[in-house]
C-alpha atoms as a PDB file:
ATOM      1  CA  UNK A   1    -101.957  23.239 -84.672  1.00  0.00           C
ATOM      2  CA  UNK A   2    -102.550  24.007 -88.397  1.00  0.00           C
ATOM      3  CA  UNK A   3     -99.307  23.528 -90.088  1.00  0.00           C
ATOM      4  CA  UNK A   4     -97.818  26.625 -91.576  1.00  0.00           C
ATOM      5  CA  UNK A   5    -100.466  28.561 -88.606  1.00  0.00           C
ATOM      6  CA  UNK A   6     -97.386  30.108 -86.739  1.00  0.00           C
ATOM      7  CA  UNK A   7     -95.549  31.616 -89.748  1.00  0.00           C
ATOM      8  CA  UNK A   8     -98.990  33.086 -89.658  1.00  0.00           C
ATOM      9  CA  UNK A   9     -99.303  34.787 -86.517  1.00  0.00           C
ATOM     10  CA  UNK A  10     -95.428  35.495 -86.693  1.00  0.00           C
ATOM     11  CA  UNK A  11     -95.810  37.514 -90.071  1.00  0.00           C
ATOM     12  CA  UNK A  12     -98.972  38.791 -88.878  1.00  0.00           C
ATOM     13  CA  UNK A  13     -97.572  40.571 -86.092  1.00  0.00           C
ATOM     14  CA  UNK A  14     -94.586  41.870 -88.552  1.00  0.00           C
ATOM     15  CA  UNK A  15     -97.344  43.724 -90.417  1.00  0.00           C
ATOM     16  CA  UNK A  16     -98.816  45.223 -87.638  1.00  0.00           C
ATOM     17  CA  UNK A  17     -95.674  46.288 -85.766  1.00  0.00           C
ATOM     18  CA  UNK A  18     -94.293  47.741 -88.879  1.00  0.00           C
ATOM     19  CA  UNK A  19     -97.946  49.615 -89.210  1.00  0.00           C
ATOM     20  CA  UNK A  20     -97.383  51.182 -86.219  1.00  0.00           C
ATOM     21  CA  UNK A  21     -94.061  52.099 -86.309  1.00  0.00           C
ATOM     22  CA  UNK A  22     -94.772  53.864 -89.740  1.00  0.00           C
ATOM     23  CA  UNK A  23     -97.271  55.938 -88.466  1.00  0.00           C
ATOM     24  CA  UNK A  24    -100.598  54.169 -87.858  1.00  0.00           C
ATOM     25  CA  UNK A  25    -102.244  54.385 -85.150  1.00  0.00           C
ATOM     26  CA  UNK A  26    -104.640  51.618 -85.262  1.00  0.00           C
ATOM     27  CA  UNK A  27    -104.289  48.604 -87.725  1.00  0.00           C
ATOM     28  CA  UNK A  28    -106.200  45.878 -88.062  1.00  0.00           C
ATOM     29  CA  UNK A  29    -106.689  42.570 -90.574  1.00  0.00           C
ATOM     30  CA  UNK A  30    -109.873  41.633 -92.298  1.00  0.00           C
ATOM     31  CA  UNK A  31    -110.558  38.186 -94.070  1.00  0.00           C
ATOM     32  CA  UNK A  32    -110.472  39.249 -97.846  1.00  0.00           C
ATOM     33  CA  UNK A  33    -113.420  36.165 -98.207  1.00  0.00           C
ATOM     34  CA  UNK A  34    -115.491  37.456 -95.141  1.00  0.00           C
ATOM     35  CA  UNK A  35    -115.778  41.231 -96.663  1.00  0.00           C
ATOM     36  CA  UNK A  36    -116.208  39.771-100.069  1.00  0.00           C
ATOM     37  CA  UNK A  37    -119.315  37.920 -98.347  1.00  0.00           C
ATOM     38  CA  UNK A  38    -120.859  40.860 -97.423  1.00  0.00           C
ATOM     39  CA  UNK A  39    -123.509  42.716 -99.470  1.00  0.00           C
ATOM     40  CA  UNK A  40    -121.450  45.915-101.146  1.00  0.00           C
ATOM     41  CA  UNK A  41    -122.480  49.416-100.047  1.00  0.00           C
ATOM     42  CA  UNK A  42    -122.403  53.179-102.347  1.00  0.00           C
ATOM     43  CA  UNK A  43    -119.083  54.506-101.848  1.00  0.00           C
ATOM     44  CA  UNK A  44    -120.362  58.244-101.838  1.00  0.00           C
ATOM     45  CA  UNK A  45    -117.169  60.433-101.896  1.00  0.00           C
ATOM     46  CA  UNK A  46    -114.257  58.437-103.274  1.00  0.00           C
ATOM     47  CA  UNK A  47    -115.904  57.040-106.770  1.00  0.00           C
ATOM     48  CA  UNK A  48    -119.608  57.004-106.342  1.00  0.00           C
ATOM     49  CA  UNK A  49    -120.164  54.065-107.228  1.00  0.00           C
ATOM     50  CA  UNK A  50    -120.569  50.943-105.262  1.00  0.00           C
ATOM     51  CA  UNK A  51    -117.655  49.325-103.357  1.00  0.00           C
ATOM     52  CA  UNK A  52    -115.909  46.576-105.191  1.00  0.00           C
ATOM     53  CA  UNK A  53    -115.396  43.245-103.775  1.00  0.00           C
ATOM     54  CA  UNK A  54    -111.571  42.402-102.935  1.00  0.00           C
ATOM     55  CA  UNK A  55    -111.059  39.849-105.593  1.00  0.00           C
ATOM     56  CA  UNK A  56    -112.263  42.062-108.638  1.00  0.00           C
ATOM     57  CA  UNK A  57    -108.528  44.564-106.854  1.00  0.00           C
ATOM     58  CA  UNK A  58    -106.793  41.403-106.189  1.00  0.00           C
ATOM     59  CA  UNK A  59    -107.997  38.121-107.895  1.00  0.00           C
ATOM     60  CA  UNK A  60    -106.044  36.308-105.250  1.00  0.00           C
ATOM     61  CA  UNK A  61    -106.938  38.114-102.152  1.00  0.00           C
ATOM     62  CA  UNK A  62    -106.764  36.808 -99.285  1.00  0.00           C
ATOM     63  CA  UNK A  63    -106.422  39.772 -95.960  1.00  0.00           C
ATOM     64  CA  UNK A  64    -106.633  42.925 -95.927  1.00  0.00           C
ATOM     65  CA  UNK A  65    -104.506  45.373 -93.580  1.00  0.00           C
ATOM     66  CA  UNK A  66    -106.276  48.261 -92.479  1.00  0.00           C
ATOM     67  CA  UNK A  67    -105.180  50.846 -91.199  1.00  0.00           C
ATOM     68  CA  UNK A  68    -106.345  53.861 -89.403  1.00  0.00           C
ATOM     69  CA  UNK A  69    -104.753  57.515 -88.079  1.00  0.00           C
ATOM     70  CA  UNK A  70    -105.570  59.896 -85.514  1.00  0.00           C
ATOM     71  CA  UNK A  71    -105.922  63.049 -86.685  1.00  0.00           C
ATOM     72  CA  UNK A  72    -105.628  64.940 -83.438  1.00  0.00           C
ATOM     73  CA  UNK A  73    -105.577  68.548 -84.446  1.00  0.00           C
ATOM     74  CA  UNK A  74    -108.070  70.687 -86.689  1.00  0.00           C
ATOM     75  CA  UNK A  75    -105.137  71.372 -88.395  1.00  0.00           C
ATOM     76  CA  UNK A  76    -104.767  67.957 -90.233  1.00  0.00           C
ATOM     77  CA  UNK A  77    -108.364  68.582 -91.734  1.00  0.00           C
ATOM     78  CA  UNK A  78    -107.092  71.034 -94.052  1.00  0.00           C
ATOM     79  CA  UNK A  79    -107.603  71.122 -98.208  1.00  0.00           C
ATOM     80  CA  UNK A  80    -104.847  72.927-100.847  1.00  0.00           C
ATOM     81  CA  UNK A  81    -105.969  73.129-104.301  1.00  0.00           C
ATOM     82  CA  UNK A  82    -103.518  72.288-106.702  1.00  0.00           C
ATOM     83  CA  UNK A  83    -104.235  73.457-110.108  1.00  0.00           C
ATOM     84  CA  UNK A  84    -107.342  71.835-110.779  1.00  0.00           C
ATOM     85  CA  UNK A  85    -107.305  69.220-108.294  1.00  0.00           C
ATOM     86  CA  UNK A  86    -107.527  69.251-104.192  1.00  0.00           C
ATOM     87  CA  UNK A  87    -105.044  68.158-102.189  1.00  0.00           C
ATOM     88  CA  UNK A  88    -105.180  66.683 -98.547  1.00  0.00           C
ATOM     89  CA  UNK A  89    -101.864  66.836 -96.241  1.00  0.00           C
ATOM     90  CA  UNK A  90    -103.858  64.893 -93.244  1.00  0.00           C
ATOM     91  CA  UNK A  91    -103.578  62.211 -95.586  1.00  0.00           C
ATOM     92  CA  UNK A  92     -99.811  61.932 -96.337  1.00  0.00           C
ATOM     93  CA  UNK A  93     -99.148  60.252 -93.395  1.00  0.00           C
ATOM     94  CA  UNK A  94    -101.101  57.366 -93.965  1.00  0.00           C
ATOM     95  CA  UNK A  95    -100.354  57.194 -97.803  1.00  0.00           C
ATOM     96  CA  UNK A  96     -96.823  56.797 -96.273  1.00  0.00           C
ATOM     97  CA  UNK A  97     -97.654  53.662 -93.893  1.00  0.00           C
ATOM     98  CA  UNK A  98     -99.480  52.100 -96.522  1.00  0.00           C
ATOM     99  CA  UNK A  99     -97.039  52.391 -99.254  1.00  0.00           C
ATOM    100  CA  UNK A 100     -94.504  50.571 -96.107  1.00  0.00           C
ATOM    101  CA  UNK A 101     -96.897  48.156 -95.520  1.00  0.00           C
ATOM    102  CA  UNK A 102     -96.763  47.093 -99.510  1.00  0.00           C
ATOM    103  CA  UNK A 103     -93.163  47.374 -99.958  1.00  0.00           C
ATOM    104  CA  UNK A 104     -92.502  44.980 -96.851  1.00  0.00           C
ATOM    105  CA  UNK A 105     -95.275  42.732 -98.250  1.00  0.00           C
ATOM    106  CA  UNK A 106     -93.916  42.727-101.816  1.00  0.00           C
ATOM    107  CA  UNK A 107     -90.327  42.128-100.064  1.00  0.00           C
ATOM    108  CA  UNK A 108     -91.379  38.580 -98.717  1.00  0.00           C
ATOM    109  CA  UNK A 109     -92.487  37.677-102.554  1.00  0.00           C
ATOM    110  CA  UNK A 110     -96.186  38.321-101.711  1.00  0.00           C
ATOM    111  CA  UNK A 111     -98.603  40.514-103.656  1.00  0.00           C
ATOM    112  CA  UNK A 112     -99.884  43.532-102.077  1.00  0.00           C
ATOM    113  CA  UNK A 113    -101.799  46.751-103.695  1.00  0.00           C
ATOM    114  CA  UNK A 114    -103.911  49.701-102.493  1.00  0.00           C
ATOM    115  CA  UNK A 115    -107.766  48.642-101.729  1.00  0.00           C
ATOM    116  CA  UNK A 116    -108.868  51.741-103.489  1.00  0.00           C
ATOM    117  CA  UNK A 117    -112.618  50.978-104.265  1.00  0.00           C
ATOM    118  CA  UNK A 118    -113.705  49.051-101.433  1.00  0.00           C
ATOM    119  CA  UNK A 119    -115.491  50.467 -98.236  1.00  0.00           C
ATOM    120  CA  UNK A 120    -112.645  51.759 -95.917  1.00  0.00           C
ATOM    121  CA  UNK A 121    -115.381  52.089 -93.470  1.00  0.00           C
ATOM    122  CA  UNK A 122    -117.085  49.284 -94.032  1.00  0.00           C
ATOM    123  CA  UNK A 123    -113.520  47.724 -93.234  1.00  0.00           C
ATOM    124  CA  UNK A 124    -112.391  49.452 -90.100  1.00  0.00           C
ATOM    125  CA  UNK A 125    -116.155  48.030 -88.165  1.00  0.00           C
ATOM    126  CA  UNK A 126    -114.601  44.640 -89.355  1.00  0.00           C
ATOM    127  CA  UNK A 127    -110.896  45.564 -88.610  1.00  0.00           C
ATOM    128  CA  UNK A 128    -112.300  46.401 -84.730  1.00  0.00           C
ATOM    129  CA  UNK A 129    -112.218  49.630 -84.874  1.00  0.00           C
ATOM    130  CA  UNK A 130    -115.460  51.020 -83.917  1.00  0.00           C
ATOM    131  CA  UNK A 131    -118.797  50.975 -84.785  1.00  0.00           C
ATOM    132  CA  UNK A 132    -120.364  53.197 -87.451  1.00  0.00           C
ATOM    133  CA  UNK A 133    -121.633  56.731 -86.384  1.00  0.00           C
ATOM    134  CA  UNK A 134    -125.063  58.553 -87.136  1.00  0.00           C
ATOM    135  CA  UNK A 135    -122.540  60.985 -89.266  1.00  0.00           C
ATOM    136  CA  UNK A 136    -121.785  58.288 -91.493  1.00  0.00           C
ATOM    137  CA  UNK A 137    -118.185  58.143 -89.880  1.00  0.00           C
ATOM    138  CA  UNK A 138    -116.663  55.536 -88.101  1.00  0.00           C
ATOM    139  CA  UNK A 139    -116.772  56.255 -84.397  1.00  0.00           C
ATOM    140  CA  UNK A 140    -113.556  54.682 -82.361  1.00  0.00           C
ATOM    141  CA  UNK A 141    -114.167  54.394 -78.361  1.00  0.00           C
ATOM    142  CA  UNK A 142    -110.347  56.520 -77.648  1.00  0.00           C
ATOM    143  CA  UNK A 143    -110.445  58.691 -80.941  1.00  0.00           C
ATOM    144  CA  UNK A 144    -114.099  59.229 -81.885  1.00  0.00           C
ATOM    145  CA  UNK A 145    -114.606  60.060 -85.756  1.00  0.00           C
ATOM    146  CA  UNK A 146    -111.277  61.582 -85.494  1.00  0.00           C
ATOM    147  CA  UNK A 147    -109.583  58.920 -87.792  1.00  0.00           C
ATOM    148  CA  UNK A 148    -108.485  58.505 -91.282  1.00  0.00           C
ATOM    149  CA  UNK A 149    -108.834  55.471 -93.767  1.00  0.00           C
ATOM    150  CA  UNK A 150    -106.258  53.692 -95.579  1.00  0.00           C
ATOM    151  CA  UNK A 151    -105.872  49.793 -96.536  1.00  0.00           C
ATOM    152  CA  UNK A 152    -103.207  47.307 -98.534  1.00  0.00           C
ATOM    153  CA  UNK A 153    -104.877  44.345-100.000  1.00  0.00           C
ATOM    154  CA  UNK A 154    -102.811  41.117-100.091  1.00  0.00           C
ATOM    155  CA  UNK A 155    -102.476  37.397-101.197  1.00  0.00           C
ATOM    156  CA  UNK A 156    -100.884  36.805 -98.074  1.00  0.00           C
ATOM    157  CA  UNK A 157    -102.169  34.704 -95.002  1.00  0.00           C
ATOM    158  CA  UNK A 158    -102.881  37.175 -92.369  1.00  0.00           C
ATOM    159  CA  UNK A 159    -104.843  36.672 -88.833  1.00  0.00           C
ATOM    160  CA  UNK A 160    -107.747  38.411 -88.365  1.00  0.00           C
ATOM    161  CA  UNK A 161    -109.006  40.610 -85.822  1.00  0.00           C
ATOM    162  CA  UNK A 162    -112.543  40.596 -84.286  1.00  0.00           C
ATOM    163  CA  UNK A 163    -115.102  42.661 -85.981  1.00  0.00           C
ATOM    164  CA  UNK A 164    -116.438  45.533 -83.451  1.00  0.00           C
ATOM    165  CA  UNK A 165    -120.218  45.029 -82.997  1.00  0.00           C
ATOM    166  CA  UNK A 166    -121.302  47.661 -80.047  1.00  0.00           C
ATOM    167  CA  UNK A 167    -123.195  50.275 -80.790  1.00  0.00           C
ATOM    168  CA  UNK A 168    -121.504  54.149 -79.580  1.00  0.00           C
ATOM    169  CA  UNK A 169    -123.972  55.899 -80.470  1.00  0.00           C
ATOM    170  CA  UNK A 170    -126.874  54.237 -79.523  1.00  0.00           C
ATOM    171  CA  UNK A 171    -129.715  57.176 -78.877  1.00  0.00           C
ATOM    172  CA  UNK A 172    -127.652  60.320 -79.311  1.00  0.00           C
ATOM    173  CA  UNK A 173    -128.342  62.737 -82.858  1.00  0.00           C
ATOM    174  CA  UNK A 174    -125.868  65.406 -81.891  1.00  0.00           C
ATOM    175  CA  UNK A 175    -124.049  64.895 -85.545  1.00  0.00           C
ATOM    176  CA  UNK A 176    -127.310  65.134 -86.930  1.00  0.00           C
ATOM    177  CA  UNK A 177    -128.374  68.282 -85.590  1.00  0.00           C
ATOM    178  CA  UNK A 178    -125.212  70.078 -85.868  1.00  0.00           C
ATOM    179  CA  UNK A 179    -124.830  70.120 -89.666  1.00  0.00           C
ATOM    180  CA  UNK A 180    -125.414  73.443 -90.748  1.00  0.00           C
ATOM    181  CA  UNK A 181    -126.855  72.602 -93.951  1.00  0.00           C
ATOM    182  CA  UNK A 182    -128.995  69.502 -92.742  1.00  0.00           C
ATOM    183  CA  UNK A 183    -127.204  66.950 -95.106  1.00  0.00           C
ATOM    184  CA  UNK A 184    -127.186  64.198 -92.348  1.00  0.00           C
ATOM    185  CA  UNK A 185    -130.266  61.661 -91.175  1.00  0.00           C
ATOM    186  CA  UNK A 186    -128.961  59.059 -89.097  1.00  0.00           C
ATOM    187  CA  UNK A 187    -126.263  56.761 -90.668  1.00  0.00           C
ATOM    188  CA  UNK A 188    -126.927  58.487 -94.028  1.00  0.00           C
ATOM    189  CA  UNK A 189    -125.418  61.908 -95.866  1.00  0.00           C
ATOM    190  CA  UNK A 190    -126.410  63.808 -98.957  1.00  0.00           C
ATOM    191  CA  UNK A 191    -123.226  64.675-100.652  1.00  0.00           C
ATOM    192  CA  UNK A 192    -125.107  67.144-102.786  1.00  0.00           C
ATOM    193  CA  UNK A 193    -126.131  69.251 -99.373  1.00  0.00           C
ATOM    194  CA  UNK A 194    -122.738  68.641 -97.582  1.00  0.00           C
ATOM    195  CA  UNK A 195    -120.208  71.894 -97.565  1.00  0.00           C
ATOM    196  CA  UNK A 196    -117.549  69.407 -97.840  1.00  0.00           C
ATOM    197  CA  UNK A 197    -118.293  68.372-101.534  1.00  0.00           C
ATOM    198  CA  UNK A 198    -119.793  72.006-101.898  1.00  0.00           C
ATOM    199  CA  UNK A 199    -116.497  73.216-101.784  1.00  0.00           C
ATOM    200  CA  UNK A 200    -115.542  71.166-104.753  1.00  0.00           C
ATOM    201  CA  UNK A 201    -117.696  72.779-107.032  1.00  0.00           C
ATOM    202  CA  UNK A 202    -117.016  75.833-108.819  1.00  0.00           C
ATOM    203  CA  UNK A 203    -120.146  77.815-108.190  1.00  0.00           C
ATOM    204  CA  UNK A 204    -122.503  77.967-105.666  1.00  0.00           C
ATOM    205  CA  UNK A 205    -125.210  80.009-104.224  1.00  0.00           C
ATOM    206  CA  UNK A 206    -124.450  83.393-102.044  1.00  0.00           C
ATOM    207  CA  UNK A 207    -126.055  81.958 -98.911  1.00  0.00           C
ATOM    208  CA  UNK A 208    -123.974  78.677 -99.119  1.00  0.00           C
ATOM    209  CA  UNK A 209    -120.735  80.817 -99.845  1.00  0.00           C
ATOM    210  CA  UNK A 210    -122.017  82.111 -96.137  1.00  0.00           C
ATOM    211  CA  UNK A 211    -121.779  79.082 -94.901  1.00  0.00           C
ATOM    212  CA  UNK A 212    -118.028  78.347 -96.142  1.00  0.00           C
ATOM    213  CA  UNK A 213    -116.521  81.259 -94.686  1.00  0.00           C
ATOM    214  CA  UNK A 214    -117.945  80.398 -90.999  1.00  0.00           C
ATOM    215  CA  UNK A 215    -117.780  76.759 -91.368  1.00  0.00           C
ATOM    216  CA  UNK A 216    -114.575  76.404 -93.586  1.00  0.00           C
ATOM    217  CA  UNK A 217    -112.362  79.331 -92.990  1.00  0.00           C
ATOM    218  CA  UNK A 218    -109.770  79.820 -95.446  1.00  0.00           C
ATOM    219  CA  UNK A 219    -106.345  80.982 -94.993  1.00  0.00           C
ATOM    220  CA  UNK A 220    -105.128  81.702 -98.431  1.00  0.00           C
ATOM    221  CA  UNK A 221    -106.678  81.722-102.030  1.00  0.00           C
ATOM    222  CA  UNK A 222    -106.086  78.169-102.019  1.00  0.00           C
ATOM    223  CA  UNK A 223    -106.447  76.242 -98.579  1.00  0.00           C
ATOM    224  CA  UNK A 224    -109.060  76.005 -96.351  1.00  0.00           C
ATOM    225  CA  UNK A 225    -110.291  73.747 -93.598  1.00  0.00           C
ATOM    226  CA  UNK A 226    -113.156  71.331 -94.342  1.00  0.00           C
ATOM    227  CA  UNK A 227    -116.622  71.183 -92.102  1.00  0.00           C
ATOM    228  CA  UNK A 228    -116.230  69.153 -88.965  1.00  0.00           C
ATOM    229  CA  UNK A 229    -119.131  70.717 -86.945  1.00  0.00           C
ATOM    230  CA  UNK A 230    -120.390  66.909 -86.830  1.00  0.00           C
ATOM    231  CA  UNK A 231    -117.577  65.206 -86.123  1.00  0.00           C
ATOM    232  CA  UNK A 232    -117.093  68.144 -83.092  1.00  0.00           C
ATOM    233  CA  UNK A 233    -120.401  67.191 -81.879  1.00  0.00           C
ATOM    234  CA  UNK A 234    -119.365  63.243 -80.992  1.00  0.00           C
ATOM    235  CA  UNK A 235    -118.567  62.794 -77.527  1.00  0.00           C
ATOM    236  CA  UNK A 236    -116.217  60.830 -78.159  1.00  0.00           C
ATOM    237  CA  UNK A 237    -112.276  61.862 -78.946  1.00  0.00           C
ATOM    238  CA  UNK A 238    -112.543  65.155 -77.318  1.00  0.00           C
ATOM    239  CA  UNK A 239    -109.672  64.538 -75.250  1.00  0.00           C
ATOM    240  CA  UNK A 240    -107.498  63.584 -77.844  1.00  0.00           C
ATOM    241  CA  UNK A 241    -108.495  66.492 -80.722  1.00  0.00           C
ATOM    242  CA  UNK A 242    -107.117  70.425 -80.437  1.00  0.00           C
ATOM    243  CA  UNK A 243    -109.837  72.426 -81.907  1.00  0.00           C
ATOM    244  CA  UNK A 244    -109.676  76.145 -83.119  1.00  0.00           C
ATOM    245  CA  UNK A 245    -113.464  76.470 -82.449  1.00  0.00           C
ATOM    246  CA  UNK A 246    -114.943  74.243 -80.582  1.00  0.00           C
END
């Protein structure tokens, strides 16, 4: 055995119970060098702009805990705007786990920061947890494109997990031909045709404002719930997700 190999696995497992007893439900550990390896992609919605490589977050990276949660309920999918910026309560939970995945990391003397900038998606395929969908979302076998993102870079020695390699979605285009506004061709989105980023703008035209209030429904001046006509369309997760309109 490697020496110093079981103090591996040991704090390894540490992380991931701790994960899931925060909050996650899946979490999984990528080889900082092995994503660094691979060619980086156009990070569409979070800085547009292509992904950074781990070492240009954390010059000594080494793993990187990902971490993914089930957002069962349409509910969880809603936006509040905040003066001039939007909000996203789905995502609190996971901002949580993350931030207790750091702390304990930081605890044991080892460096550990948010991977903001690098492909969450690209991450969860190597993390294991499914394969990525024809609606640009990662597609998990239990929870279909019902999960949300988050990971903690580290200088820490972590094991990792195997990548996931099948493909779900092999010939279906149900995604595809559910978006109401045609943003989607198979493993690609326009962001500039997608309601989602629509929203974000101040003005648009009369027949996408249409669209919003059947696809996004508000409830107050301020919140609504995003599109998720293709992520309704997956066959997969439907057991697990409580729709208003299905």
């Amino acid at each position: 055995m490697v020496e110093g190999w079981g103090l591996t696995e040991e704090l390894t497992r540490k992380v991931k119970r701790l994960a899931l007893q925060s909050g996650a439900t899946l979490v999984g550990i990528v080889s900082a060098k092995v994503y660094d390896s691979m060619p980086r992609v156009w990070v569409a919605w979070k800085i547009r702009d292509y992904s950074k490589r781990a070492v240009e977050v954390l010059p000594e990276a080494k793993s990187v805990v990902v971490l993914g949660y089930h957002v069962w309920d349409d509910m969880l999918e809603l936006a509040i705007k905040k003066g001039e910026e939007w909000v996203y309560p789905g995502y609190f939970p996971l901002e949580m786990t993350a931030q207790s995945v750091r702390n304990f990391l930081v605890e044991r003397g080892f460096k550990a920061v948010s991977a903001q900038g690098l492909s969450y998606k690209r991450l969860a395929q190597l993390a294991g947890f499914g394969s990525m969908g024809k609606n640009t979302l990662i597609i998990n076998p239990v929870y279909g494109p019902w999960i949300r993102l988050a990971a903690v870079l580290t200088d820490a020695e972590l094991v990792a997990d195997e990548p996931f390699n099948a493909d779900l979605c092999g010939d279906c285009e149900e995604c595809v031909k559910a978006c109401p506004v045609g943003a989607l061709t198979p493993y690609n989105i326009d962001v500039n045709k997608c309601l989602v980023g629509l929203r974000l703008l101040r003005e648009n035209s009369p027949e996408i404002e249409e669209k919003f209030g059947f696809y996004m429904p508000s409830f107050t001046e301020n919140a609504h719930l995003m599109c998720m006509e293709c992520q309704k369309a997956c066959r997969y997760g439907r057991k697990t997700h409580s729709s208003l309109f299905r």
